[in-house]
N, C-alpha and C. Protein backbone atom coordinates (compact mmCIF):
# COMPACT_ATOMS: atom_id res chain seq x y z
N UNK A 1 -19.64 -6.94 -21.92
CA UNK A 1 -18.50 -7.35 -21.11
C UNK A 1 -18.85 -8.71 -20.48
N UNK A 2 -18.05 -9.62 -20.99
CA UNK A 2 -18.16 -10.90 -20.22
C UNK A 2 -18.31 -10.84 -18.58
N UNK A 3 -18.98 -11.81 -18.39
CA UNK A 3 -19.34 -12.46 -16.80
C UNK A 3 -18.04 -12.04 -15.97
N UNK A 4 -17.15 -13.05 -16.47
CA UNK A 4 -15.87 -12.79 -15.45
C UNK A 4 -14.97 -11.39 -15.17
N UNK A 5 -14.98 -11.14 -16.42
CA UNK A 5 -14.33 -9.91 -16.25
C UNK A 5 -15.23 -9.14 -15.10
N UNK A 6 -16.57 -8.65 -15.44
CA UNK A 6 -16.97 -7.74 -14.62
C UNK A 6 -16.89 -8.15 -12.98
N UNK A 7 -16.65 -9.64 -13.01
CA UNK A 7 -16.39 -10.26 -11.15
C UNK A 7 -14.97 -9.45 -11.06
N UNK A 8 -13.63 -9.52 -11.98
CA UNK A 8 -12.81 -9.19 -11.81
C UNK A 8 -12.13 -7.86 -11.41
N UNK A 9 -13.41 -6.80 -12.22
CA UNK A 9 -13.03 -5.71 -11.93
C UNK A 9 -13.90 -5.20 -10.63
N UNK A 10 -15.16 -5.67 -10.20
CA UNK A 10 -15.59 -5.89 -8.89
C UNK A 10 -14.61 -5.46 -8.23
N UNK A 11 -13.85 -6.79 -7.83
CA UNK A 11 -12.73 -7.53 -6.81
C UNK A 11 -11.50 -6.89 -6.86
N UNK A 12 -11.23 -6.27 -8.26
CA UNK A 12 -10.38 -5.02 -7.89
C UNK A 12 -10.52 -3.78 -7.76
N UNK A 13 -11.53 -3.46 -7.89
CA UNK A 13 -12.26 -1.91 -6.75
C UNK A 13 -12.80 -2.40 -5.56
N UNK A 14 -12.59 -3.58 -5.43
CA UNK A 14 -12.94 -3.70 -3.47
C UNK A 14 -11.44 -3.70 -2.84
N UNK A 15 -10.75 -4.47 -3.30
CA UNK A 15 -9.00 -4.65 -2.99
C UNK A 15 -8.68 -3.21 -2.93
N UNK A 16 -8.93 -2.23 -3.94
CA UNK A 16 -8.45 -1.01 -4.02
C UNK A 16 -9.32 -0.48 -2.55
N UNK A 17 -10.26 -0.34 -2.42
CA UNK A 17 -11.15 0.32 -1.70
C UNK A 17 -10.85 -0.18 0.20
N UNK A 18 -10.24 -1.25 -0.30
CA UNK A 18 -9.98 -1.73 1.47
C UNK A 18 -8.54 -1.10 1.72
N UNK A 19 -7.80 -1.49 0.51
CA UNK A 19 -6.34 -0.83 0.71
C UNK A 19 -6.24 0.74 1.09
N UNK A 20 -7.15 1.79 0.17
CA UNK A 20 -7.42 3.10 0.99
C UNK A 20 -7.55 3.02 1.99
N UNK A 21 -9.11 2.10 2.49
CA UNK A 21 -9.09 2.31 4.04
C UNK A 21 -7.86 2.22 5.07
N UNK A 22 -7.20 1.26 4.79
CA UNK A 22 -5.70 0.81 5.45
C UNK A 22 -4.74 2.08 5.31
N UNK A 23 -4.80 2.66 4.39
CA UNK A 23 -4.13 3.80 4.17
C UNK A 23 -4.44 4.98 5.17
N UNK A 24 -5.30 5.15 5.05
CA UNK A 24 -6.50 6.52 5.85
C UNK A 24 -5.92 6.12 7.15
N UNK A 25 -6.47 4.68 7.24
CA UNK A 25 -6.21 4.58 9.14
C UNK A 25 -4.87 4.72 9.33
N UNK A 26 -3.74 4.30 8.51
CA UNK A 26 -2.69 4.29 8.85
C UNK A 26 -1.78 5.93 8.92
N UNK A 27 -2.79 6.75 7.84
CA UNK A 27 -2.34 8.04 8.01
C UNK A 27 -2.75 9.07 9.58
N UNK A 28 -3.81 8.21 10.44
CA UNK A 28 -4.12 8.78 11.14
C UNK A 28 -3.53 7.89 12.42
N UNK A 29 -2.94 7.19 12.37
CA UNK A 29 -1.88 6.33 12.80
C UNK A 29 -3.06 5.61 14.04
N UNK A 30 -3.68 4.89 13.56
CA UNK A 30 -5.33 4.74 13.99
C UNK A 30 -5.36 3.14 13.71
N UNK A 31 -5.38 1.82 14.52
CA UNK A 31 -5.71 0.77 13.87
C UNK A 31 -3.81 -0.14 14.61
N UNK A 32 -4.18 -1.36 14.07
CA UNK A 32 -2.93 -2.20 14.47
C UNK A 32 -2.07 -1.78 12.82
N UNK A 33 -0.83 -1.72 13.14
CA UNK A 33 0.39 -1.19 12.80
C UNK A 33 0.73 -2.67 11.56
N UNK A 34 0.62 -2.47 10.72
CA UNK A 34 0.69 -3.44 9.43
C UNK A 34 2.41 -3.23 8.74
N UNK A 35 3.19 -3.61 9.33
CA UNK A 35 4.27 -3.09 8.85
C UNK A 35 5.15 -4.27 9.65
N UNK A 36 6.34 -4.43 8.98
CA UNK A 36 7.61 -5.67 8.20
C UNK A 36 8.12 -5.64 10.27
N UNK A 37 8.45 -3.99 10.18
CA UNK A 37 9.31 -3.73 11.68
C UNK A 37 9.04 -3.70 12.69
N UNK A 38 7.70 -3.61 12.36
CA UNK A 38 6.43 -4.03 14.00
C UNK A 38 6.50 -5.15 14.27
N UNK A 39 5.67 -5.90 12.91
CA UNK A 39 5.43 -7.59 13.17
C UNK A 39 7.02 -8.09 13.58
N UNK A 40 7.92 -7.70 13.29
CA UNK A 40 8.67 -8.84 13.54
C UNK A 40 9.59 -8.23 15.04
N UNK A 41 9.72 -7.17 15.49
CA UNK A 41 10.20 -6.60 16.60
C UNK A 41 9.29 -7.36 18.09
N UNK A 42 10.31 -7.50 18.83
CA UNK A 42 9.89 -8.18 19.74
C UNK A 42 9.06 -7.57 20.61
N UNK A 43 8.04 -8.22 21.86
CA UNK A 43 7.11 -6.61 22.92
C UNK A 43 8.29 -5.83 23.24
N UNK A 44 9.17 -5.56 23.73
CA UNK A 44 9.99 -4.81 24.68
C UNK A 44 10.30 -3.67 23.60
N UNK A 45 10.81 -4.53 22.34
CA UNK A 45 11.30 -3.54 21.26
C UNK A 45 9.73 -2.46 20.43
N UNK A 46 8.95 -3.46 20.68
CA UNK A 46 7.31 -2.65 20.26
C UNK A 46 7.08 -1.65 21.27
N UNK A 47 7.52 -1.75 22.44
CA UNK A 47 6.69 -0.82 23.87
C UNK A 47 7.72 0.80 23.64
N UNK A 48 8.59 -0.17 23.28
CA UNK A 48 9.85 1.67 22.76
C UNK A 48 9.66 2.07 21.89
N UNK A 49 9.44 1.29 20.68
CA UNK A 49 9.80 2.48 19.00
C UNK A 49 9.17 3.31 19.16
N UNK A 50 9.34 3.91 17.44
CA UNK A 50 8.71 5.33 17.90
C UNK A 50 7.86 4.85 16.53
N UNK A 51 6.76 4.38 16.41
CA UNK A 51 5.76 4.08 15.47
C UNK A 51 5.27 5.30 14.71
N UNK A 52 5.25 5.92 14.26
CA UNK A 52 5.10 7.34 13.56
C UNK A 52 5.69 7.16 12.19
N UNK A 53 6.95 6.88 11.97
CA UNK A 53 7.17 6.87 10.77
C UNK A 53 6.96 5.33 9.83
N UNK A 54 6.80 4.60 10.59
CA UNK A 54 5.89 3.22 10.25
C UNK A 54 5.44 3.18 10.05
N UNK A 55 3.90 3.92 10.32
CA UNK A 55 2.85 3.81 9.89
C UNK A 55 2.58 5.19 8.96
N UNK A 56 3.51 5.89 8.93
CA UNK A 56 3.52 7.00 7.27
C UNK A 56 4.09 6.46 6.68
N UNK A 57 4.71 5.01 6.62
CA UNK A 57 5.65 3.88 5.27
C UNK A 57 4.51 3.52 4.73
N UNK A 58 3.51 2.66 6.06
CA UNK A 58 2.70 2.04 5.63
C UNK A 58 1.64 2.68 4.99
N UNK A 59 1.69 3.72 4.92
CA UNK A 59 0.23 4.44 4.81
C UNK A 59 0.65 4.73 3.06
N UNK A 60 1.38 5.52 3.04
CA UNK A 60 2.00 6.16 1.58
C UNK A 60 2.11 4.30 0.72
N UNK A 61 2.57 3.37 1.36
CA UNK A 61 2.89 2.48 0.44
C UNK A 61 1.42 1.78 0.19
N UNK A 62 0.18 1.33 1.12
CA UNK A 62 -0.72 1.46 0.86
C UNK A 62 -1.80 1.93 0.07
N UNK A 63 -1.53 3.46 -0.51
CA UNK A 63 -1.83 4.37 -1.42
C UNK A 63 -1.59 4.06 -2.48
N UNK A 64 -0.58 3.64 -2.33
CA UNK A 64 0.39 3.08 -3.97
C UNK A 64 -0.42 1.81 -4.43
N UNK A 65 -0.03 1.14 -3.92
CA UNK A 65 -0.71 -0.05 -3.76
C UNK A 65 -2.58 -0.05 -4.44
N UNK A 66 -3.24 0.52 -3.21
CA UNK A 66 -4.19 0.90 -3.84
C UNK A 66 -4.74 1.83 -5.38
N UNK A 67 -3.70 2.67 -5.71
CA UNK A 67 -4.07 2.76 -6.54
C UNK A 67 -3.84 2.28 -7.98
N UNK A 68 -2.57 1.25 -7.80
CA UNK A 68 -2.28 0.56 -8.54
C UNK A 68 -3.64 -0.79 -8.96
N UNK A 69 -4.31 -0.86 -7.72
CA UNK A 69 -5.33 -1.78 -8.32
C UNK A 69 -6.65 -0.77 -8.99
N UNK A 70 -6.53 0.47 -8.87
CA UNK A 70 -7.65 1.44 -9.62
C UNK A 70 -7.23 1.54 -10.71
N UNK A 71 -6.27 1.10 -10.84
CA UNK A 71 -5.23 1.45 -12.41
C UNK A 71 -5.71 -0.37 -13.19
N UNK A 72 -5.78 -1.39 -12.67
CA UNK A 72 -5.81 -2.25 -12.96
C UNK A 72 -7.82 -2.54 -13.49
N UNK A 73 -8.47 -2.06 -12.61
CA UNK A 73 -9.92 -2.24 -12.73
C UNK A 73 -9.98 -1.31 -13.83
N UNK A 74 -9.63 0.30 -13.75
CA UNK A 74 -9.83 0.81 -15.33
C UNK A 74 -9.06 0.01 -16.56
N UNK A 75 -8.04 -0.63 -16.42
CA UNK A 75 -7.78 -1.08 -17.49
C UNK A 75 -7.97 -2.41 -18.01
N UNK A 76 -8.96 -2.99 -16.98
CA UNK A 76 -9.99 -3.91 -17.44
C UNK A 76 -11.27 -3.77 -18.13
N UNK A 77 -11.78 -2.30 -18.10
CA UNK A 77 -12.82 -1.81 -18.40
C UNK A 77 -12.56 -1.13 -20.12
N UNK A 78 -11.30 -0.45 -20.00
CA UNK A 78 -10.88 0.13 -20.78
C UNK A 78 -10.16 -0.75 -22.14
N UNK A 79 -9.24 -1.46 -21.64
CA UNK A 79 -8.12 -2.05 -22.11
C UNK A 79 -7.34 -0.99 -23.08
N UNK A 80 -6.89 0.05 -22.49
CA UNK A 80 -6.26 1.05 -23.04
C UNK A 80 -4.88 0.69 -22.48
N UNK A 81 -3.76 0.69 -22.61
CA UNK A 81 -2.24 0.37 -22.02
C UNK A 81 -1.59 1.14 -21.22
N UNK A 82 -2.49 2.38 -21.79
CA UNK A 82 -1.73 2.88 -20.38
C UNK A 82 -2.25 3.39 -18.86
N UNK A 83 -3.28 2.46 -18.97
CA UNK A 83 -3.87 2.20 -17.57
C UNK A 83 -2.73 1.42 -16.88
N UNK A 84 -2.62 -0.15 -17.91
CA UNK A 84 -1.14 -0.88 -17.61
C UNK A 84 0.04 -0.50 -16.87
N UNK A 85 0.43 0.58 -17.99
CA UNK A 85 1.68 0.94 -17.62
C UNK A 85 1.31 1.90 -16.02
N UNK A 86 0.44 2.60 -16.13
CA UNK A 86 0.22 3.23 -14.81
C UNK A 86 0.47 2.19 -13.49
N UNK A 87 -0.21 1.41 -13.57
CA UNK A 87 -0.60 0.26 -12.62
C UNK A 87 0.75 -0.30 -12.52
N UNK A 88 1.87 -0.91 -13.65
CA UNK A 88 3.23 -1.48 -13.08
C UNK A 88 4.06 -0.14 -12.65
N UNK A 89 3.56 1.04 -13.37
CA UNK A 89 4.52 2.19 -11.99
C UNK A 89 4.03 2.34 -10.98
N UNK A 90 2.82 2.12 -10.75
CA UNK A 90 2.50 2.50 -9.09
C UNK A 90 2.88 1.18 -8.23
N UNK A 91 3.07 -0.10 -8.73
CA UNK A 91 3.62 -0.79 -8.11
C UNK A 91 5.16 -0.67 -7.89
N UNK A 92 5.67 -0.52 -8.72
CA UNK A 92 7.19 0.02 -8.50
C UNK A 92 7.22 0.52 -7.52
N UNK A 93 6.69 1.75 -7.65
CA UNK A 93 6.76 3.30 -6.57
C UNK A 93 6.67 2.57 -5.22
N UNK A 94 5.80 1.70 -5.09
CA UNK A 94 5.38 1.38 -3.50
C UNK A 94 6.65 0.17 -3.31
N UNK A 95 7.00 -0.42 -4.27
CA UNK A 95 8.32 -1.45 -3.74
C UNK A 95 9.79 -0.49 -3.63
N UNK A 96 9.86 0.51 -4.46
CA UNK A 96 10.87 1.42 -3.85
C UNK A 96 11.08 2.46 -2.98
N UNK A 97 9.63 3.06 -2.75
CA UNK A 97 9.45 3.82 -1.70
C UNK A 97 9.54 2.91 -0.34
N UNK A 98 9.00 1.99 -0.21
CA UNK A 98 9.33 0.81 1.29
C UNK A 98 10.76 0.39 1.09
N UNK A 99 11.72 0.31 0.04
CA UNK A 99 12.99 0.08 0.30
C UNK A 99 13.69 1.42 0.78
N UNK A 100 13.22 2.50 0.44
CA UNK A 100 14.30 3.74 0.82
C UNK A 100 13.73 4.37 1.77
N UNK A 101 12.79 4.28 1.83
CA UNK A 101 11.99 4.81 3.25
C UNK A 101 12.29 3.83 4.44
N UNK A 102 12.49 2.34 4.13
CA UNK A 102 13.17 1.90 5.64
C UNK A 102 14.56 2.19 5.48
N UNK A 103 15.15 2.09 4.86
CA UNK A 103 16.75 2.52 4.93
C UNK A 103 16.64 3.73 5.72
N UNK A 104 16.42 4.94 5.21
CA UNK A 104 16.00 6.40 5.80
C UNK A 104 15.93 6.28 7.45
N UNK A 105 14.22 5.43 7.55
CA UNK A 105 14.03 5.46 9.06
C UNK A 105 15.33 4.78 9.78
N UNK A 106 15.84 3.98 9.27
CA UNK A 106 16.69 3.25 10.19
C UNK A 106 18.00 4.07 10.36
N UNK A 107 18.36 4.69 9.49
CA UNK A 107 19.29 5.89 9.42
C UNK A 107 19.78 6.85 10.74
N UNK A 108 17.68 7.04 10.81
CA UNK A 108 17.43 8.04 11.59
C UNK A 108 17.51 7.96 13.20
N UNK A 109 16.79 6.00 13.14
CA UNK A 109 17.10 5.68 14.69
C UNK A 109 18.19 5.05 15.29
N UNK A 110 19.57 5.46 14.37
CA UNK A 110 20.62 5.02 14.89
C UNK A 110 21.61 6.39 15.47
């Protein structure tokens, strides 16, 4: 296996491996709040929400995420396709689960 590749698949089992962590903390709702409706909500509007289901967006989409790059390092190792195809559905999953999961929450706090 060439030089680069093996830097590459490195760098995507560390990406994967930090993104779990982000996940974990975020499932234990543990850590600063990495999410679209935090960062951009103002203090007054941060001191009220109800951060709970924010950080189970972030956490589940994190997961995705992460394992979409475990999908990507095996199929650097492998070059089998349907590591591939795994890896562009788990990215999907995490861009449509954060679209219907904020629709949902916002549903909920109106």
């Amino acid at each position: 296996m060439p030089t680069a590749k093996i830097v590459g698949v490195i760098i995507a089992f560390i990406v994967a491996g930090i993104l779990a962590l982000l996940s974990f903390r975020s499932f234990k709702e543990k850590g600063f709040l990495l999410n679209n409706a935090y960062l951009y909500a103002t203090e007054e509007e941060r001191k009220t929400m109800d951060k709970k289901p924010w950080y189970r967006q972030s956490a589940i989409a994190f997961a995705l995420i992460s394992m979409a790059f475990i999908f990507m390092g095996v199929h650097m190792i492998t070059e089998m396709k349907v590591f591939l195809i795994l890896e562009f559905l788990a990215i999907a999953g995490a861009v449509i689960y954060a679209i219907v999961s904020s629709i949902m929450i916002n549903r909920r706090e109106k």
